[in-house]
Structure formats: C-alpha cells, structure tokens
N, C-alpha and C. Protein backbone atom coordinates (compact mmCIF):
# COMPACT_ATOMS: atom_id res chain seq x y z
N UNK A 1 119.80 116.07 96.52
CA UNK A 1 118.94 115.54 95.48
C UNK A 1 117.68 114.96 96.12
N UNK A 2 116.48 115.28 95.78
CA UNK A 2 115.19 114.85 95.69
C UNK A 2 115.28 113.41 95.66
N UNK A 3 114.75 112.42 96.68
CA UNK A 3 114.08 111.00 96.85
C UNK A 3 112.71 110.70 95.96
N UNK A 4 112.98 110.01 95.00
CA UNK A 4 111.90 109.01 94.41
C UNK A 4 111.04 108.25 94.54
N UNK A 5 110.05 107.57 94.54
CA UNK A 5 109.38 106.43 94.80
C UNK A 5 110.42 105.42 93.54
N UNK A 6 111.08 104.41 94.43
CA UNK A 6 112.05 103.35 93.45
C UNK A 6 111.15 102.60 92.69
N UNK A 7 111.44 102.26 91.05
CA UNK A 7 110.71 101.51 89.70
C UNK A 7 111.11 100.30 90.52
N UNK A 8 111.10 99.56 89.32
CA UNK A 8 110.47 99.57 88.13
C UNK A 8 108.48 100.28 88.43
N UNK A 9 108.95 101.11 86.98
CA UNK A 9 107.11 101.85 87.53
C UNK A 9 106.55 101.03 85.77
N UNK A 10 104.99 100.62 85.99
CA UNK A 10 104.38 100.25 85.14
C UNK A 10 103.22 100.82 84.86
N UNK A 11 102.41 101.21 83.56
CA UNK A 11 100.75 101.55 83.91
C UNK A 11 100.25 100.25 83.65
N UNK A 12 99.30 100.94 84.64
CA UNK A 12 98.15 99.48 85.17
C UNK A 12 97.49 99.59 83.92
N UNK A 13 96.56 99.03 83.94
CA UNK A 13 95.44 98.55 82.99
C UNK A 13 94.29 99.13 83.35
N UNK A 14 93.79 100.16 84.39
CA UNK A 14 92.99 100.94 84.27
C UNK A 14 93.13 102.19 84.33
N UNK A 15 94.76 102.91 83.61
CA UNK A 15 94.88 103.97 83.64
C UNK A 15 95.84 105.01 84.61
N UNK A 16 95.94 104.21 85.83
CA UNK A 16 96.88 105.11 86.75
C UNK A 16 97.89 104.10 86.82
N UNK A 17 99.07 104.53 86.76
CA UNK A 17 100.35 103.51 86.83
C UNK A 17 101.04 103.43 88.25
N UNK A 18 101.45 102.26 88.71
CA UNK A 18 101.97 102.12 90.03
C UNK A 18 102.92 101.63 89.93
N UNK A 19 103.74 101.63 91.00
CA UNK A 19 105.41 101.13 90.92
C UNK A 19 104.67 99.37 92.44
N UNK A 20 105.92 99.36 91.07
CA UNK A 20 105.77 97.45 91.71
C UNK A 20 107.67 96.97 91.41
N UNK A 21 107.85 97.42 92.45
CA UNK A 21 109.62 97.22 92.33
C UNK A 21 109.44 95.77 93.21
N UNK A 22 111.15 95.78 92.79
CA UNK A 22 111.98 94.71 93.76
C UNK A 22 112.04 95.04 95.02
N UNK A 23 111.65 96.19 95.43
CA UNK A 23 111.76 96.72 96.80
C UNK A 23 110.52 96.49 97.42
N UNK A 24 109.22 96.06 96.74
CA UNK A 24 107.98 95.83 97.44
C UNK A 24 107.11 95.02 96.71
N UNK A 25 106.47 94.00 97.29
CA UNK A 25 105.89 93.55 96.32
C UNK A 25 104.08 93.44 96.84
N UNK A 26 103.98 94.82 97.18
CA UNK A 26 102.93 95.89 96.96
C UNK A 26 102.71 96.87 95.77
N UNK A 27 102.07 97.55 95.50
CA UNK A 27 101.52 98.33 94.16
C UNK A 27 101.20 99.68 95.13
N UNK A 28 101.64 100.64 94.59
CA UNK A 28 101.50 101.99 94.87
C UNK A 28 101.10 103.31 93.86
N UNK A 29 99.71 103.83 94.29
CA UNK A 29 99.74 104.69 93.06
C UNK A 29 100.44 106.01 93.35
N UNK A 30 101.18 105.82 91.97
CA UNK A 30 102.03 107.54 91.95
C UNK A 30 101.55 108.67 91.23
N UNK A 31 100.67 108.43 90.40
CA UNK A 31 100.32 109.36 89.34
C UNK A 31 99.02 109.17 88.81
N UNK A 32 98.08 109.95 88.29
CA UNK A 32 96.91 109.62 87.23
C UNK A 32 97.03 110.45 86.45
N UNK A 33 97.44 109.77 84.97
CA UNK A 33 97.24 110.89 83.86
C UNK A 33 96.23 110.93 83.28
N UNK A 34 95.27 110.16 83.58
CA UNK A 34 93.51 110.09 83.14
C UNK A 34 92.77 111.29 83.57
N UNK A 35 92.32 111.90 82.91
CA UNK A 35 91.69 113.30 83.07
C UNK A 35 90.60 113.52 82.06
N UNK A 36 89.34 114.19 82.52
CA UNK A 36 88.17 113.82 81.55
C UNK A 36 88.48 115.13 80.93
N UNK A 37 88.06 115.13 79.22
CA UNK A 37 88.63 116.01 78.38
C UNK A 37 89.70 115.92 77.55
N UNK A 38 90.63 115.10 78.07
CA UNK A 38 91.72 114.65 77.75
C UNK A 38 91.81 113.45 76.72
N UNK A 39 92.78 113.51 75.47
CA UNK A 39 92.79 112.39 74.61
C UNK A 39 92.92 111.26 75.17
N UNK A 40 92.52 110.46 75.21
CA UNK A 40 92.87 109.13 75.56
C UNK A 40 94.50 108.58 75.30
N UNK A 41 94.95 108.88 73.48
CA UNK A 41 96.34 108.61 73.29
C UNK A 41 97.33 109.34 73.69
N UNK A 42 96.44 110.64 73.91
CA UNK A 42 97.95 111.39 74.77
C UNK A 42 97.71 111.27 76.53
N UNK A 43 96.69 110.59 77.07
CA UNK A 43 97.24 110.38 78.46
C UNK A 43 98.23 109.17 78.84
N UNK A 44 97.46 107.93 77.82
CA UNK A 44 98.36 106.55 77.81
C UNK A 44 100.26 107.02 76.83
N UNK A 45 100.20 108.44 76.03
CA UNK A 45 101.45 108.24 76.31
C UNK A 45 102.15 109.02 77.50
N UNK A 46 101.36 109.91 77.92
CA UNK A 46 101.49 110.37 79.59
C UNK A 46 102.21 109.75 80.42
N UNK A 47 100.99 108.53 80.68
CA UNK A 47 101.96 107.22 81.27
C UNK A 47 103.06 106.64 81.25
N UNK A 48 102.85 106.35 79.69
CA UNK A 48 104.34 105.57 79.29
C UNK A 48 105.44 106.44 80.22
N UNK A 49 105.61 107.83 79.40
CA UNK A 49 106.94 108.39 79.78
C UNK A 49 106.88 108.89 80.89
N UNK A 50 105.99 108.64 82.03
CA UNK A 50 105.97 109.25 83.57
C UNK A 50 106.34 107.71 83.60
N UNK A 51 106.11 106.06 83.47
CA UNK A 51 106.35 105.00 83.93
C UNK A 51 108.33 105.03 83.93
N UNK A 52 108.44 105.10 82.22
CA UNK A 52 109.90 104.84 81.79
C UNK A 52 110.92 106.12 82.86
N UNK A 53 110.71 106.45 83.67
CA UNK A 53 111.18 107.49 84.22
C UNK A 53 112.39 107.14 84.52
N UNK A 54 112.16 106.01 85.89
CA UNK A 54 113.38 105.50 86.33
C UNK A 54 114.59 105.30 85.41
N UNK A 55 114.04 104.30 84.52
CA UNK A 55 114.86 104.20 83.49
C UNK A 55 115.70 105.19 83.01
N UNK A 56 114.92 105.96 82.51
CA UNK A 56 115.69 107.29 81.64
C UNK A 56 116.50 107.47 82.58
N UNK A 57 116.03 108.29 83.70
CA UNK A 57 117.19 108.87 84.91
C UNK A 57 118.52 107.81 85.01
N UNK A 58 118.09 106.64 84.79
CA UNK A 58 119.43 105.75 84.68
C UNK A 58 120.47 105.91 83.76
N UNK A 59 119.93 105.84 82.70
CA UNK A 59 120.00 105.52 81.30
C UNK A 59 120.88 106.81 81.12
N UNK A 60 120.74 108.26 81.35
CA UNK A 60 121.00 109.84 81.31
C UNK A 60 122.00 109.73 82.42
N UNK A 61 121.99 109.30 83.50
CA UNK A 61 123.28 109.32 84.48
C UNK A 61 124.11 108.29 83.98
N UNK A 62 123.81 107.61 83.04
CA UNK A 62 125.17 106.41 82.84
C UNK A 62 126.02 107.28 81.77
N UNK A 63 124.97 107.92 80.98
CA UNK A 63 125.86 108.57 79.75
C UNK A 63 126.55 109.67 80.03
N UNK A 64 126.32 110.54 81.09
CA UNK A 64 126.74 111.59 81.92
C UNK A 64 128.14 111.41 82.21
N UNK A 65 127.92 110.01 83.11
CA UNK A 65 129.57 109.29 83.37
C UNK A 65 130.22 108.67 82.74
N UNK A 66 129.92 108.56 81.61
CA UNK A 66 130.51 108.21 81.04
C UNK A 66 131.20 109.31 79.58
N UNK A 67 130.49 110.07 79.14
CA UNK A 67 130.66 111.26 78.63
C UNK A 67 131.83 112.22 79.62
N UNK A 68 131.43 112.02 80.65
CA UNK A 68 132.31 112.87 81.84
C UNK A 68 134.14 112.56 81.37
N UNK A 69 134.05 110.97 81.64
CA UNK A 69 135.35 110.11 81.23
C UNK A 69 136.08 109.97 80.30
N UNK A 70 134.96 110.38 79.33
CA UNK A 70 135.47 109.47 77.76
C UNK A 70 135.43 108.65 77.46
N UNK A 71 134.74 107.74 77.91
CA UNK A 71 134.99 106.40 78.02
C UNK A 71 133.69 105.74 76.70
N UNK A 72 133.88 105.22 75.94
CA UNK A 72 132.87 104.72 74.83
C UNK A 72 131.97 103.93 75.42
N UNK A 73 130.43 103.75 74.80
CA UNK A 73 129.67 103.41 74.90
C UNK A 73 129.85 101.89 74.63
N UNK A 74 129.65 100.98 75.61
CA UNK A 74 129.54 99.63 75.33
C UNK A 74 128.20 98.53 74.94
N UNK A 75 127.92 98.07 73.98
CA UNK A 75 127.07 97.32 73.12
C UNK A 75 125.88 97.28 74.10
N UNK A 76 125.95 96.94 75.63
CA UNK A 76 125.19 96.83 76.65
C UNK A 76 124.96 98.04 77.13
N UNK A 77 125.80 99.48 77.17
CA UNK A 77 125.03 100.28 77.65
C UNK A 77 124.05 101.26 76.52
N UNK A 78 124.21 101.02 75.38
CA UNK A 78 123.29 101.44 74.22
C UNK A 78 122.65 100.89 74.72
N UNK A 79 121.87 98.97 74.28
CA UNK A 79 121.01 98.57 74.73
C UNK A 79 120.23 99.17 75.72
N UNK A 80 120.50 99.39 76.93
CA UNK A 80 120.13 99.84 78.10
C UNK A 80 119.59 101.07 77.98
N UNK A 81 120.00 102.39 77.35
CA UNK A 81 119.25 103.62 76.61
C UNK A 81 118.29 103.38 75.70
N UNK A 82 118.50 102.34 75.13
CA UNK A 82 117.15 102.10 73.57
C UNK A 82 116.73 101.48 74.97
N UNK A 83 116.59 100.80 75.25
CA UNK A 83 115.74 99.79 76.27
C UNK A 83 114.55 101.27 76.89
N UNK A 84 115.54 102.28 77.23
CA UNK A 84 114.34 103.20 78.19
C UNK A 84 114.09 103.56 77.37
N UNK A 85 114.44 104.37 76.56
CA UNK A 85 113.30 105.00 75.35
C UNK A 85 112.23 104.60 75.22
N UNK A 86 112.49 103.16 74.47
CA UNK A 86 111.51 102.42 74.14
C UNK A 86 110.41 101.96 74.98
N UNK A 87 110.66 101.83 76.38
CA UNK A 87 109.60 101.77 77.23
C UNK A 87 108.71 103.20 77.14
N UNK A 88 109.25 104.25 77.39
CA UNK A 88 108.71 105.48 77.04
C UNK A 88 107.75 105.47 76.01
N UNK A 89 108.10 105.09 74.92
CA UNK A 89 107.69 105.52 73.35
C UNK A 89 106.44 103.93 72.85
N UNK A 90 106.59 103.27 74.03
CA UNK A 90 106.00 101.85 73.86
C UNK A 90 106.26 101.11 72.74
N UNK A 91 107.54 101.13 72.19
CA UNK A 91 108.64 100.32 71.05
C UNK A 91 109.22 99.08 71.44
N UNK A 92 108.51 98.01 70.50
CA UNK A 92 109.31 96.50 70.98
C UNK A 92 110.30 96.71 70.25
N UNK A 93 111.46 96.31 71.11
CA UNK A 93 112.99 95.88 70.43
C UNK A 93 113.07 94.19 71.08
C-alpha cells in the first residue's frame, strides 16, 4: 500500500490546503486546486474533499472491518463517518 502525507489536512485561506498534523507542527503544501478558469465553488469544494481525505480513508476502513465481522455500527463510529463526510461536504453537525 501507497504512503500518505499523515492529516489532519486543512485548506488554508488562500486556496492551497496543507496538512498540519500531530506529527508536525509545520504546514506542508500538498495540493492546489486553484486553477485560472476554474469556478471558484467547485475548486473550494476540490479542497474540501482532497482535505477530508484522511478521514474518509478512516472512516471506509473502519466500516470495511467491521462489515467484514458483522459486527454493528456503534453510536461513535456513525459519528465518526458523518464527522468525515461532513468535513468533505463543509456540513456543521
């Protein structure tokens, strides 16, 4: 399996989003979805769902193993799936 740059990833405020984890507390750019020509609302949601990445990949391997098992979804690991979505989709819960 392919190595990541580790999240939490955020977009900045001028457009290119950088990961600012617990693992560094440096800023790194990973991506620019700013491109001239380009909508403005569809690059900032670009962002979003290139930021919420980590997440999802979490969020999709928990349900995996747990789907794998059988094992039911617990009140906290829903949360934790709406949680990435919603970073994605830029939805306050």
């Amino acid at each position: 399996m392919s190595k990541h740059t580790p999240g939490p990833w955020e977009c900045s405020d001028v457009g290119l989003f950088v990961m600012t984890g617990a693992n560094t507390n440096q800023e790194a750019w990973i991506a620019d979805c700013w491109r001239a020509g380009r909508d403005s609302l569809e690059c900032e949601a670009n962002a979003r769902l290139i930021a919420a990445a980590p997440e999802l990949l979490r969020a999709c391997q928990m349900v995996a193993e747990i789907a794998v098992a059988w094992q039911p979804l617990t009140p906290g690991d829903i949360t934790e799936v709406k949680a990435a979505i919603a970073k994605a989709l830029k939805v306050s819960r």
